[in-house]
Each structure stands twice: as C-alpha cells, then as structure tokens.
N, C-alpha and C. Protein backbone atom coordinates (compact mmCIF):
# COMPACT_ATOMS: atom_id res chain seq x y z
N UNK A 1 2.45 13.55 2.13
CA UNK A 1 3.47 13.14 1.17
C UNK A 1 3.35 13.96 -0.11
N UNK A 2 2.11 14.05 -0.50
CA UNK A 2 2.00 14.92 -2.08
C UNK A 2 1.95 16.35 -1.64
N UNK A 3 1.97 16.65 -0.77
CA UNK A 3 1.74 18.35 -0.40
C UNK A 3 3.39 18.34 -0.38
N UNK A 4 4.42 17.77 0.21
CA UNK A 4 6.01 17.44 0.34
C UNK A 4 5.92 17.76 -1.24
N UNK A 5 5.28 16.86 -1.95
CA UNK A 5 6.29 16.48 -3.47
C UNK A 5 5.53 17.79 -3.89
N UNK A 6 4.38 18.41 -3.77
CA UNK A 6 3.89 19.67 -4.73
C UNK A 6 5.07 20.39 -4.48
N UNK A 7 5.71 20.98 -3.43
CA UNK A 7 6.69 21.65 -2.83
C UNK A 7 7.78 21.59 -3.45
N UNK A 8 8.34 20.11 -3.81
CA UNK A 8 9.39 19.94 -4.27
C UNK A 8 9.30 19.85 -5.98
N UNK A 9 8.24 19.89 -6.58
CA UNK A 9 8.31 20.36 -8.25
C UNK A 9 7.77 20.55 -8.28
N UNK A 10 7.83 21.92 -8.02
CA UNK A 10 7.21 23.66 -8.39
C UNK A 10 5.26 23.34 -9.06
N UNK A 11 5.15 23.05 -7.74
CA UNK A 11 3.67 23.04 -7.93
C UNK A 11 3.09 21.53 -8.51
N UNK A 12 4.13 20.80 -8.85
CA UNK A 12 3.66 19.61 -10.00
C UNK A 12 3.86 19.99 -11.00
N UNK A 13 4.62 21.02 -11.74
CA UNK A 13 4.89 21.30 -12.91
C UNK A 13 6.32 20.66 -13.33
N UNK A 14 7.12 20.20 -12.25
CA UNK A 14 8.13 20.12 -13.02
C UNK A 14 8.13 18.00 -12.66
N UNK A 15 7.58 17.68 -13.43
CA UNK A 15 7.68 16.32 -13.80
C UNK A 15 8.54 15.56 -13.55
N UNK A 16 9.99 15.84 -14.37
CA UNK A 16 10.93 15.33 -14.64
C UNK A 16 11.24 14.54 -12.89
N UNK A 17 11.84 15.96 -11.92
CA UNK A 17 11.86 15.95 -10.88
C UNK A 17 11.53 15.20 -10.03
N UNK A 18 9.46 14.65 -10.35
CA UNK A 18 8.62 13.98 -9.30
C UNK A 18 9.26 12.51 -9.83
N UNK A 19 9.73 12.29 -10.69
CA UNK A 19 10.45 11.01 -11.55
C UNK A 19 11.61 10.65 -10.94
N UNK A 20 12.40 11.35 -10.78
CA UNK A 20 13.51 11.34 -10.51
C UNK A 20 13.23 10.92 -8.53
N UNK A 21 12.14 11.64 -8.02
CA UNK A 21 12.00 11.08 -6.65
C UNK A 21 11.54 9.67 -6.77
N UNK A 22 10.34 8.97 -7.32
CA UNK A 22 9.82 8.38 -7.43
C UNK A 22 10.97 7.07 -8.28
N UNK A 23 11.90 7.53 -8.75
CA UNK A 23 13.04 6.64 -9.38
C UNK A 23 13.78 5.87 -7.98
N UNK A 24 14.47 6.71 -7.38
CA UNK A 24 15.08 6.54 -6.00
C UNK A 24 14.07 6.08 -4.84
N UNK A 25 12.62 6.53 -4.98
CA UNK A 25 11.83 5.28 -4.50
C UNK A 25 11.76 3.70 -4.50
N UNK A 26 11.50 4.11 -6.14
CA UNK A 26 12.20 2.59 -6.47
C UNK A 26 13.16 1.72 -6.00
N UNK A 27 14.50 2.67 -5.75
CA UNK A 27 15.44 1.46 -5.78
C UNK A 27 15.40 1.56 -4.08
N UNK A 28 14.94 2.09 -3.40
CA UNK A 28 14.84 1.92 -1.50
C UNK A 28 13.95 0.54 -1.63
N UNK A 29 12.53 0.62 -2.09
CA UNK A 29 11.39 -0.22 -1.99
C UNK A 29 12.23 -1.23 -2.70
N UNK A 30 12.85 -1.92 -3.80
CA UNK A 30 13.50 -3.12 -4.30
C UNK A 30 14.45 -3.22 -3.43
N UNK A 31 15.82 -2.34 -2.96
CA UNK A 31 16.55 -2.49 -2.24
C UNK A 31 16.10 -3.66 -0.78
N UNK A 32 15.41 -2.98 -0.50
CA UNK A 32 14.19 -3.37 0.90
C UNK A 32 13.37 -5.10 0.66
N UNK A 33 13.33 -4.84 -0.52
CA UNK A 33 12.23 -6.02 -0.79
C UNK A 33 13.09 -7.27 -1.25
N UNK A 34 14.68 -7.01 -2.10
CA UNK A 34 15.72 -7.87 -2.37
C UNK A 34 16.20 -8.25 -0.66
N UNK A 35 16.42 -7.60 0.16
CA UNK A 35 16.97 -7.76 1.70
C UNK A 35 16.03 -8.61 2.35
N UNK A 36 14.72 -8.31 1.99
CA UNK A 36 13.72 -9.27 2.49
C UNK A 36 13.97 -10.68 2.33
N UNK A 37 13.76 -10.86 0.81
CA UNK A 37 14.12 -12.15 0.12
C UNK A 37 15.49 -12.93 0.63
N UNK A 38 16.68 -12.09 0.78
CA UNK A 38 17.61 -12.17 1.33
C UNK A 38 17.46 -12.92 2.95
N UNK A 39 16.74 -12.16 3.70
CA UNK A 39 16.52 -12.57 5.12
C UNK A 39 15.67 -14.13 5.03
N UNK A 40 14.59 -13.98 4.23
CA UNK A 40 14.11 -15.21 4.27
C UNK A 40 14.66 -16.65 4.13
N UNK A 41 15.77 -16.51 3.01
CA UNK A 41 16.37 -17.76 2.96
C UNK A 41 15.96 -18.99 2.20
N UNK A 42 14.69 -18.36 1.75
CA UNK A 42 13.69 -19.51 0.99
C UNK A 42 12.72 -18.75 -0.46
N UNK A 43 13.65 -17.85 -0.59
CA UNK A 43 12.58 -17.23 -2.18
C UNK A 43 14.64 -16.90 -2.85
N UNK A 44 14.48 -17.74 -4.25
CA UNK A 44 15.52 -17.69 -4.98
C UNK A 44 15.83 -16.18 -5.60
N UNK A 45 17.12 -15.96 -5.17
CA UNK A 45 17.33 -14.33 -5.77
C UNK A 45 16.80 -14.01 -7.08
N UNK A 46 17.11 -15.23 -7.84
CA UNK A 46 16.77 -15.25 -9.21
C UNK A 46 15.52 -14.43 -9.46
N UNK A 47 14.42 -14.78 -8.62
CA UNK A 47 13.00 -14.40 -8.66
C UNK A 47 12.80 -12.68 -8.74
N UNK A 48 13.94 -11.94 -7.91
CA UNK A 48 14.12 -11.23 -7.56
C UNK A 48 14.09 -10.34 -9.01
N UNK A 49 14.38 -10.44 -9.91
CA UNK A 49 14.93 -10.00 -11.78
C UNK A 49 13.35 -9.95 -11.96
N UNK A 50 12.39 -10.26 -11.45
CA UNK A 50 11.13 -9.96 -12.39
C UNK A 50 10.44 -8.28 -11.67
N UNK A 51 11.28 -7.53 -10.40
CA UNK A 51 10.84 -6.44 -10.25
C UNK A 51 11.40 -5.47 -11.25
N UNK A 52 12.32 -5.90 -11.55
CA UNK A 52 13.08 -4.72 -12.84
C UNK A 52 12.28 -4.68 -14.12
N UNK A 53 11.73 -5.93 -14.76
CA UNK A 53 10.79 -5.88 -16.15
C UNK A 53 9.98 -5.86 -15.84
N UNK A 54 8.90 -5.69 -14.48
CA UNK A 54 7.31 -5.75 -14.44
C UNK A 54 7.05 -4.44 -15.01
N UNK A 55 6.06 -4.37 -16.28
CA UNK A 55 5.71 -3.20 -16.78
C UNK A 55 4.65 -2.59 -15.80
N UNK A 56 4.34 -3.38 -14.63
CA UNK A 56 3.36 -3.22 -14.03
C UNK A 56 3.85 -2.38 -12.49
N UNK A 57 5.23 -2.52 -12.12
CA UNK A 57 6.49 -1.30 -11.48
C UNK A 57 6.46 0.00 -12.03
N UNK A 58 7.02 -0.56 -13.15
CA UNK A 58 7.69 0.59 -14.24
C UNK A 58 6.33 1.54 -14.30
N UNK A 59 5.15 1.16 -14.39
CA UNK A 59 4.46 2.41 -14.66
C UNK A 59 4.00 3.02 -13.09
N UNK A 60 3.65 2.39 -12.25
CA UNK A 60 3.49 2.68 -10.96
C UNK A 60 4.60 3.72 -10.53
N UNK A 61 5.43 3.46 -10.24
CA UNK A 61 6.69 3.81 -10.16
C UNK A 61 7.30 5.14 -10.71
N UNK A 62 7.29 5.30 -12.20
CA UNK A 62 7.83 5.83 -12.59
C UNK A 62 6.94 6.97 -13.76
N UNK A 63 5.93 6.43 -14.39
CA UNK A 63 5.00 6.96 -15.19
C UNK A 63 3.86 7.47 -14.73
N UNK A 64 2.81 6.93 -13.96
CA UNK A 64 2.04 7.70 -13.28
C UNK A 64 1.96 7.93 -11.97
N UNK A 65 3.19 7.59 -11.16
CA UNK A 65 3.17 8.21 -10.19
C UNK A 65 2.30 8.59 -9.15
N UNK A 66 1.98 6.57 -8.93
CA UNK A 66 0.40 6.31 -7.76
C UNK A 66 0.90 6.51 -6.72
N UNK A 67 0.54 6.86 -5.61
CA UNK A 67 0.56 6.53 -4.22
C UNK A 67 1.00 5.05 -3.92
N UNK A 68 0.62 4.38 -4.52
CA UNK A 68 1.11 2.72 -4.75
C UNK A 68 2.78 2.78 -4.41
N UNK A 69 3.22 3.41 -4.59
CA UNK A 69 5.10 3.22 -4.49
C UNK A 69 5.44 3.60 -3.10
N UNK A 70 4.62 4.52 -2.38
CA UNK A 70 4.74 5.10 -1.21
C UNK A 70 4.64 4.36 -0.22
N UNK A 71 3.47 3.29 -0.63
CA UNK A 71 2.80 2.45 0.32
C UNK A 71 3.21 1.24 0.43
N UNK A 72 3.83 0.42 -0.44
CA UNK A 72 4.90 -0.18 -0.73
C UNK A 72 5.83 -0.15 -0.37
N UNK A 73 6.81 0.92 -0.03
CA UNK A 73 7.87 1.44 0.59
C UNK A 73 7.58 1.24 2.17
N UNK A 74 6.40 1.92 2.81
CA UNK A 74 6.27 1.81 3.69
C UNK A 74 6.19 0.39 4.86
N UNK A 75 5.31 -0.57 3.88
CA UNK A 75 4.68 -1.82 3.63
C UNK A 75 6.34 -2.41 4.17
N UNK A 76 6.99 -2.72 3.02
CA UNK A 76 8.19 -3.02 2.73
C UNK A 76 9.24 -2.88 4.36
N UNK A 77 9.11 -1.85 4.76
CA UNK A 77 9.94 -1.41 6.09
C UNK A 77 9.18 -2.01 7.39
N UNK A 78 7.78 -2.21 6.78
CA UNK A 78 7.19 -2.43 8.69
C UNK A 78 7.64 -4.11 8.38
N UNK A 79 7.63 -4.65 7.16
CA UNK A 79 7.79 -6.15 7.54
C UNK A 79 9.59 -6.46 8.04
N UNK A 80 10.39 -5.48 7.28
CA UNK A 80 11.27 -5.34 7.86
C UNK A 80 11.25 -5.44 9.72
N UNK A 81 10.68 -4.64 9.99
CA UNK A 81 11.14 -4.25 11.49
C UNK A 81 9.93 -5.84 11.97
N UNK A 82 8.93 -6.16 11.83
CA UNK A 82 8.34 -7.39 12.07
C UNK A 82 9.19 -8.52 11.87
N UNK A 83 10.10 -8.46 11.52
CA UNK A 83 11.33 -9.87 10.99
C UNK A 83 12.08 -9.46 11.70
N UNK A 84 12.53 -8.34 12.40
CA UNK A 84 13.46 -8.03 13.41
C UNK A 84 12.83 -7.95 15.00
N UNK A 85 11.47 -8.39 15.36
CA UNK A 85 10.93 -8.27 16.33
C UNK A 85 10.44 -7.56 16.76
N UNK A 86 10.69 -5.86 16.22
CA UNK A 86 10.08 -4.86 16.74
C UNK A 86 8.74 -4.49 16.01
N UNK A 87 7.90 -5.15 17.18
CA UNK A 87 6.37 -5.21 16.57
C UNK A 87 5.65 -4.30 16.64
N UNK A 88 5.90 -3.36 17.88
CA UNK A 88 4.96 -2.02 18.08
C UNK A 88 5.73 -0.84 17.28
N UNK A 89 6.59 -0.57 16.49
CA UNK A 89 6.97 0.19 15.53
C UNK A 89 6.63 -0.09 14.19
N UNK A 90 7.05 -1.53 14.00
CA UNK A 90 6.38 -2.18 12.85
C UNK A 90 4.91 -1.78 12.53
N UNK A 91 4.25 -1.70 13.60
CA UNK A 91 2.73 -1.77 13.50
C UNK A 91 2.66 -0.17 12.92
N UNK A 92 2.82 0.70 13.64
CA UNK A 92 3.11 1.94 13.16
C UNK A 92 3.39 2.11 11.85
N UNK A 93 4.45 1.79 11.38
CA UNK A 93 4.69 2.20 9.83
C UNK A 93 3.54 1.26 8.86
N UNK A 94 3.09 0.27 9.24
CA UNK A 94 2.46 -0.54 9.08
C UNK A 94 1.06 -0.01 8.64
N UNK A 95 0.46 1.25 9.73
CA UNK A 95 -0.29 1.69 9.79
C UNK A 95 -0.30 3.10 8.75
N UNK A 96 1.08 3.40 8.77
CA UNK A 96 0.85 4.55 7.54
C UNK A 96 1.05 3.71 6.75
N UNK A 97 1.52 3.13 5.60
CA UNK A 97 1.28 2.37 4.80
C UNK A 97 -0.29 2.25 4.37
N UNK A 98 -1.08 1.63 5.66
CA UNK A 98 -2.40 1.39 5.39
C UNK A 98 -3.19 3.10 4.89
N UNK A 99 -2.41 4.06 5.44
CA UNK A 99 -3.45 5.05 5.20
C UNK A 99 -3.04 5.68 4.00
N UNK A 100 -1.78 5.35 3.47
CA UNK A 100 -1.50 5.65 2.19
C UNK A 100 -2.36 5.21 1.13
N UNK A 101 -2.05 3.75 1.81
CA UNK A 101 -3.00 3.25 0.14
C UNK A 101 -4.03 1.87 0.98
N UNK A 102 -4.97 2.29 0.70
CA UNK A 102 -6.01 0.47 1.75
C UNK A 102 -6.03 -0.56 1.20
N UNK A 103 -5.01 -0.76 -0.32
CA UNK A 103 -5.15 -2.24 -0.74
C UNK A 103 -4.13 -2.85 0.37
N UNK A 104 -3.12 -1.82 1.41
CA UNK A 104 -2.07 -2.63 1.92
C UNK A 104 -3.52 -3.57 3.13
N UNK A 105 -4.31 -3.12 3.25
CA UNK A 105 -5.32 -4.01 3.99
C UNK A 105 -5.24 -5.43 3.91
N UNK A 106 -4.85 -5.87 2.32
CA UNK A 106 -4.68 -7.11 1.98
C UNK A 106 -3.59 -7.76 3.05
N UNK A 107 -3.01 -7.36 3.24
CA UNK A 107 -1.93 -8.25 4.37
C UNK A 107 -2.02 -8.55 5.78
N UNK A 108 -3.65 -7.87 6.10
CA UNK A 108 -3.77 -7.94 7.31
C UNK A 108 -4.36 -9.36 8.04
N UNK A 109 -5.01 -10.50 6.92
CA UNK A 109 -5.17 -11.54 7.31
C UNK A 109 -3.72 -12.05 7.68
N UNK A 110 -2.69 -12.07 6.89
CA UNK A 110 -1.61 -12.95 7.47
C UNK A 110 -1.02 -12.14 8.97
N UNK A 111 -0.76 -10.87 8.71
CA UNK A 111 -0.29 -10.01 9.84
C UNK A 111 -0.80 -10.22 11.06
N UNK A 112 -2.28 -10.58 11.35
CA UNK A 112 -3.01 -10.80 11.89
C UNK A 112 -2.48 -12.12 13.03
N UNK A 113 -2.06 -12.86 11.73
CA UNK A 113 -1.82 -14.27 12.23
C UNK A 113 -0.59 -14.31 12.82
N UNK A 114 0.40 -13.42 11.97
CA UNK A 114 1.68 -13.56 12.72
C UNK A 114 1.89 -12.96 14.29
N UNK A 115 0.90 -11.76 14.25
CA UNK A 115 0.88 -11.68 15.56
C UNK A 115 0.34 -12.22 17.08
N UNK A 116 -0.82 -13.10 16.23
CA UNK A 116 -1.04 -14.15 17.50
C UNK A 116 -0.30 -15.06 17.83
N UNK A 117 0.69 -15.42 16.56
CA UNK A 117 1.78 -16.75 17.05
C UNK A 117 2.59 -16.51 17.47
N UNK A 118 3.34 -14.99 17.64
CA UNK A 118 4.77 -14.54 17.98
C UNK A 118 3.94 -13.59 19.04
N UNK A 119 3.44 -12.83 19.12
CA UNK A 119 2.78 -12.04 20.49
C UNK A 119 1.55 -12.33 21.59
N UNK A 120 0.97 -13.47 20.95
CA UNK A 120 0.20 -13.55 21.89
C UNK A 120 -0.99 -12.66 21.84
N UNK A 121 -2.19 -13.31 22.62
CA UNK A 121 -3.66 -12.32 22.27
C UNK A 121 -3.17 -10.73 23.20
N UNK A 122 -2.88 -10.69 24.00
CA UNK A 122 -2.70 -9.43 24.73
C UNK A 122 -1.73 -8.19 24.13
N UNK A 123 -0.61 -8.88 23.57
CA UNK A 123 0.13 -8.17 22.85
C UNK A 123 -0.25 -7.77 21.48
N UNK A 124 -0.71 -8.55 21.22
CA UNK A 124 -1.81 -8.36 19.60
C UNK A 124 -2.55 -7.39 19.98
N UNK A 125 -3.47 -7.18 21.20
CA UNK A 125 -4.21 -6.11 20.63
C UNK A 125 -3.53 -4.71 21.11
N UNK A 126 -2.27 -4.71 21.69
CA UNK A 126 -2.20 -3.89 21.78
C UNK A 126 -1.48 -3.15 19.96
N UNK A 127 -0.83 -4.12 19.14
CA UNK A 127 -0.32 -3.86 18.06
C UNK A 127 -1.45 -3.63 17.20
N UNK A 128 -2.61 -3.78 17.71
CA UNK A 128 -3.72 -3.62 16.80
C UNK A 128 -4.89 -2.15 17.01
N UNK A 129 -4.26 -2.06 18.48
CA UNK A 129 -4.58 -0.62 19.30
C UNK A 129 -3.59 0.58 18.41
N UNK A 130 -2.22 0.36 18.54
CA UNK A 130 -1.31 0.81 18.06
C UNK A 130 -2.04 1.06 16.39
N UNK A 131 -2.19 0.57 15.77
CA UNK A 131 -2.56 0.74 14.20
C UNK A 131 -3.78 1.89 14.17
N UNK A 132 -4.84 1.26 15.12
CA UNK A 132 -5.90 2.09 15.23
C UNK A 132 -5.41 3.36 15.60
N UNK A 133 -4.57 3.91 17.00
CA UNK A 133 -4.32 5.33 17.35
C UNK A 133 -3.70 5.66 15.86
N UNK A 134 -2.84 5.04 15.52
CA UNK A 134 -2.20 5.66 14.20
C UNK A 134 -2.89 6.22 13.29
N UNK A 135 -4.31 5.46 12.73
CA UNK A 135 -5.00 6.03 11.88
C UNK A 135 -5.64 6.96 12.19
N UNK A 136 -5.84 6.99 13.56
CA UNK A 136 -6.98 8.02 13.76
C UNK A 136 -6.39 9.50 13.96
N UNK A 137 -4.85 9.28 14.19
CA UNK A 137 -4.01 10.44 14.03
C UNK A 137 -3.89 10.86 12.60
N UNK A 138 -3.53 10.19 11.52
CA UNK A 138 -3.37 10.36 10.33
C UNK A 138 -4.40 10.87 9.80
N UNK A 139 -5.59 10.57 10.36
CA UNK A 139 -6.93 11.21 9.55
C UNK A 139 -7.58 12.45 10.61
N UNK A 140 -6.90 12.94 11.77
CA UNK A 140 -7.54 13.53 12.82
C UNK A 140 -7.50 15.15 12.40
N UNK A 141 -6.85 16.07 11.04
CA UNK A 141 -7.56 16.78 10.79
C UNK A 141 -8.63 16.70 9.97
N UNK A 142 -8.54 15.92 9.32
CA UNK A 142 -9.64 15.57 8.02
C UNK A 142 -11.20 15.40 9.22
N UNK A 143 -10.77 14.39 10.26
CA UNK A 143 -11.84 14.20 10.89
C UNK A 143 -12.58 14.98 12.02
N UNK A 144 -11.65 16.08 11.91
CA UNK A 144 -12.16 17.23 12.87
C UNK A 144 -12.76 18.24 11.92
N UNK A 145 -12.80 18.25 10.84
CA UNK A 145 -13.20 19.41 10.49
C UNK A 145 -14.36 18.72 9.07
N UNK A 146 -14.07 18.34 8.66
CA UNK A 146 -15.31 17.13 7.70
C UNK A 146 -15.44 15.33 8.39
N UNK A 147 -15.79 14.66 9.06
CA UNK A 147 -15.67 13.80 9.30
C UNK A 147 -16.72 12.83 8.27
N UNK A 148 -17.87 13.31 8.27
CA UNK A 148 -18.65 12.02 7.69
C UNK A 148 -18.06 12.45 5.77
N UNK A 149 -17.62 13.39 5.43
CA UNK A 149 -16.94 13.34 4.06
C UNK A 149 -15.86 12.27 4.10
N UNK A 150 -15.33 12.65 5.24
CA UNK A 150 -13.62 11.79 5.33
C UNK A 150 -13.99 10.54 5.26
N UNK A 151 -15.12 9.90 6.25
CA UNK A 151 -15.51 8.54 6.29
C UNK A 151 -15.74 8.00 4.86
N UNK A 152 -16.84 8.69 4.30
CA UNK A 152 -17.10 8.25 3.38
C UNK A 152 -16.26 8.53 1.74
N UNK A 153 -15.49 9.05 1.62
CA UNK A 153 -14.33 9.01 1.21
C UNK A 153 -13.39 7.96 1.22
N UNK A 154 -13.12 7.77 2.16
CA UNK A 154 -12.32 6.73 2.92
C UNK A 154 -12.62 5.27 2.26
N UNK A 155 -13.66 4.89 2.57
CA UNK A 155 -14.26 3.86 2.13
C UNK A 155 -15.14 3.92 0.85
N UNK A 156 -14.85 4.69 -0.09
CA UNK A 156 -15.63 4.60 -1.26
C UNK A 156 -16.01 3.54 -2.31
N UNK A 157 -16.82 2.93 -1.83
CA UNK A 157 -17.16 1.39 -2.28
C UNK A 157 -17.63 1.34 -4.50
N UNK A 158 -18.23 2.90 -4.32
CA UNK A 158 -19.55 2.96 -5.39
C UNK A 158 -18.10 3.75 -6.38
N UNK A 159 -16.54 3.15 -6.01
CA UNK A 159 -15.89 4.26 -6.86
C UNK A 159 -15.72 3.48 -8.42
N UNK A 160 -15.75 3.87 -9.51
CA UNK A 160 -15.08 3.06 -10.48
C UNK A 160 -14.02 3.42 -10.99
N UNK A 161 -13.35 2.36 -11.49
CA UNK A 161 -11.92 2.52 -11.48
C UNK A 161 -11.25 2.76 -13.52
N UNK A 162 -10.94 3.49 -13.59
CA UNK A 162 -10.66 4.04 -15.06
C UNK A 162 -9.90 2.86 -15.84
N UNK A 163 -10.40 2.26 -16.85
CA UNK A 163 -9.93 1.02 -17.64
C UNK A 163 -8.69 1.37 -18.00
N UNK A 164 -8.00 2.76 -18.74
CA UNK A 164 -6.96 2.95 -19.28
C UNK A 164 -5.67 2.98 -18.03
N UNK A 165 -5.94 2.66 -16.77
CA UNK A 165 -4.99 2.29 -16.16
C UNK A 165 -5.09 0.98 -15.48
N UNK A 166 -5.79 0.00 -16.36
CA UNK A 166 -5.89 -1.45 -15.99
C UNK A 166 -4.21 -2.12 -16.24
N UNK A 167 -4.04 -3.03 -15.36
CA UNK A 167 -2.95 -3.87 -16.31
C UNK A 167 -3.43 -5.06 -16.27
N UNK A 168 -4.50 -5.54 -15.13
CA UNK A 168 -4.04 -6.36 -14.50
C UNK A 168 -5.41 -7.00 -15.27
N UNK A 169 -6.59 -6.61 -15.63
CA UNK A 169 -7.39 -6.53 -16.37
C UNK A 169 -8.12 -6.31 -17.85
N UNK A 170 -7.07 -6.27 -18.23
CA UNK A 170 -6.71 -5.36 -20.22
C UNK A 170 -7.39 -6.85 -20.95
N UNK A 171 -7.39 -8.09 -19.99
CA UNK A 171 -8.57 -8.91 -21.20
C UNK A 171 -9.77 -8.67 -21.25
N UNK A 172 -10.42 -8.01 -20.43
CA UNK A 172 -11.55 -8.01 -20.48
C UNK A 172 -12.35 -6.57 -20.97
N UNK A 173 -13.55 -6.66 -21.82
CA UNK A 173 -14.08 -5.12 -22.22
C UNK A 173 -14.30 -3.75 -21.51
N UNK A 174 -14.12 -3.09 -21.85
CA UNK A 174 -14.00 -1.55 -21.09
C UNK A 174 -15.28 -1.64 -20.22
N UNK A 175 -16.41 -2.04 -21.10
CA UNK A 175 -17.91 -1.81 -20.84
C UNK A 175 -18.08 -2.96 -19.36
N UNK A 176 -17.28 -3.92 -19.34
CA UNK A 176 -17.30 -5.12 -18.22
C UNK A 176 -16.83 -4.80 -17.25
N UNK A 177 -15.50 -3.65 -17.70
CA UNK A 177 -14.41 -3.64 -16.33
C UNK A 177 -15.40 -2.44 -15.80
N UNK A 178 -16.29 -1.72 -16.30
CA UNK A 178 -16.56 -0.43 -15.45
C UNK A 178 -18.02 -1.03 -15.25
N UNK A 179 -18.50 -2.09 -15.31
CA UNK A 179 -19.61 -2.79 -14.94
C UNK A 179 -19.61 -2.55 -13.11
N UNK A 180 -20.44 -2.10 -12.69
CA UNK A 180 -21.05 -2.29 -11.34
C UNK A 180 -21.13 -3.79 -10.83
N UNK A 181 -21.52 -4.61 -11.91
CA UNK A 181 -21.31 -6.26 -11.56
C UNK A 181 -19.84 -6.74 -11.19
N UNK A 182 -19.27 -6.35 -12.05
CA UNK A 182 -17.63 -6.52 -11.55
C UNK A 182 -17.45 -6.48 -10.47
N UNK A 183 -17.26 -4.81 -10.33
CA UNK A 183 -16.93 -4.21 -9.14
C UNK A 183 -17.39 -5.25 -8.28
N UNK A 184 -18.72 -5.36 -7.75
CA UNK A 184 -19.59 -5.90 -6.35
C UNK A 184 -19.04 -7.07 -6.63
N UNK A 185 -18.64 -7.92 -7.78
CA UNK A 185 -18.14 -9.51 -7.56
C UNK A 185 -17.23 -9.60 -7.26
N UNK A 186 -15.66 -8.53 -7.54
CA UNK A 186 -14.38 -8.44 -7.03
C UNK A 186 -14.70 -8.14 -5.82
N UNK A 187 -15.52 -7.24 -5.08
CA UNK A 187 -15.50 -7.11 -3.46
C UNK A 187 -16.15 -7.92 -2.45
N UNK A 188 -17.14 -8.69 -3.35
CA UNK A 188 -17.68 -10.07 -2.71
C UNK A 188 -16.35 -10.91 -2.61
N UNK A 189 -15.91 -11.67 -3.69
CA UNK A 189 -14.52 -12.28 -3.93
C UNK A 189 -13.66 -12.35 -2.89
N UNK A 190 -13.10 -10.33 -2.84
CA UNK A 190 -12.15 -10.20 -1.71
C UNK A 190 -12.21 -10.38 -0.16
N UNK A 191 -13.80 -10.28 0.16
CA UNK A 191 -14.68 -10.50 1.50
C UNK A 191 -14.17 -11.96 1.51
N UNK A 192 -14.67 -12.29 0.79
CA UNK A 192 -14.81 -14.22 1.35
C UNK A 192 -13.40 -14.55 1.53
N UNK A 193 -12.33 -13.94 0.50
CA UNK A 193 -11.21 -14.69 0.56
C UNK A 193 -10.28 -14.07 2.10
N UNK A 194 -10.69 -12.86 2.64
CA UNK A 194 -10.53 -12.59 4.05
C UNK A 194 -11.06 -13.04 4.83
C-alpha cells in the first residue's frame, strides 16, 4: 500500500496529494461504516455524526496518515461481506486488514464467535485456515528472505509508543505513558480481556 502511495506523491514529497487520497479514504471507510449501521437496524443514525468531529479520525485520517485508515477500510468491507454471508472472502479481506494493522486482532474474539454460530466448527476452521494462508502470503517475501527479523518485527512486544501521538492517553504523564509498567499492564489487560 505505501510503496502504491510513495509512487503516487513523488516519493512522499508531495503531501497535499497523500491527503487528498487518504481524504477519499475517509469518506469509502464512513460511507461503509454509515451502510453498516444502516444494515443493522439497531445503532441510531444519529450516532453516526460523531465520525465527522472525532479529532481522533481527523488526525488518523487526514494529518498523520497511519496505516490505521487502511485497515479500517479493509476491516469495514470484510464485515460487510460477513453480513452478506460470504464468509470465505470476508475472511480474506479480513485477513489483510489484520496484516495491515494487528490492533484489527481485537475483533477476533467476537469474529471467532460469529463463526461458530453461523458456520459451524468445520467451516470455521476452514475460515480460519483461509486467514492463516492469507497471512502467510502477505508476509511470504519478508519471510523468505529475513524470517526471524519479520517474526520478530511482527510481534514487537518491547516497542514504545511516542506520547505526542497519544489521544487516547493525554491524562496521564509522558514519563508513565512510556513506562515499561504501562506497557506490560495494557498487554496483561488486553490478554485477559481476550
């Protein structure tokens, strides 16, 4: 995807441009995510007005220009095609999504679940086979030619995460959020709550 966008503004120099993609990201991924809400029948459109003021979009999105919007997008389409039944495609996009960005991991307890109640254990693993070939395609030059870098890359547990792009965290001290205690208590936290 970023080797696409280096391509398309001139190296990463031309900004404006990666904005202007990342704008029209936007409105596919809300488009997508209002249709969702739409399909469900049970989340008030109304609710729908807090993706336009989240300053917490707006900078993803549009200002620094995370991988976060990509994966989202992606995210966004496999639940699509999972609400339309098609589970072994779903799983697929499902699966790039995951290799875009691994917080989409978070959805895999419920995903998990939806597929034992609507597919059944046999069909589950094959949607869960399906995810696996996917990744291992997505990472199969990285893993042919550096593998234990890629692994450990991949899973970089010991990474810390830069305070000046907190949002979600801005109460607490710089010196706390880049605490090693943190870190290991947010990933204890996220363990148990999976």
């Amino acid at each position: 995807i970023y080797s696409a966008l280096n391509l398309l503004t001139n190296g990463g120099a031309d900004i404006r441009s990666a904005q202007w993609i990342f704008s029209g990201l936007f409105v596919l991924t809300s488009t997508s995510t209002i249709l969702l809400c739409r399909k469900s029948k049970s989340i008030p459109l109304l609710t729908i007005s807090f993706l336009f003021i989240s300053k917490r979009i707006r900078s993803i999105f549009l200002l620094r220009l995370f991988n976060d919007a990509f994966a989202m997008f992606f995210l966004s389409i496999s639940l699509h095609l999972f609400t339309s039944k098609r589970w072994y495609i779903g799983s697929v996009i499902y699966s790039l999504a995951v290799g875009i960005k691994m917080n989409v991991l978070l959805f895999s307890p419920g995903l998990l679940m939806l597929y034992l109640l609507s597919q059944g254990l046999f069909r589950t693993l094959i949607c869960l086979a399906i995810c696996g070939i996917t990744q291992v395609l997505i990472g199969l030059p990285f893993l042919s030619t550096y593998p234990v870098s890629y692994l450990q890359r991949s899973f970089e547990f010991s990474r810390v995460f830069e305070y000046k792009y907190s949002i979600n965290f801005k109460f607490l001290s710089e010196s706390f959020f880049v605490s090693k205690m943190l870190a290991r208590s947010l990933l204890l936290m996220m363990g148990i709550a999976l």
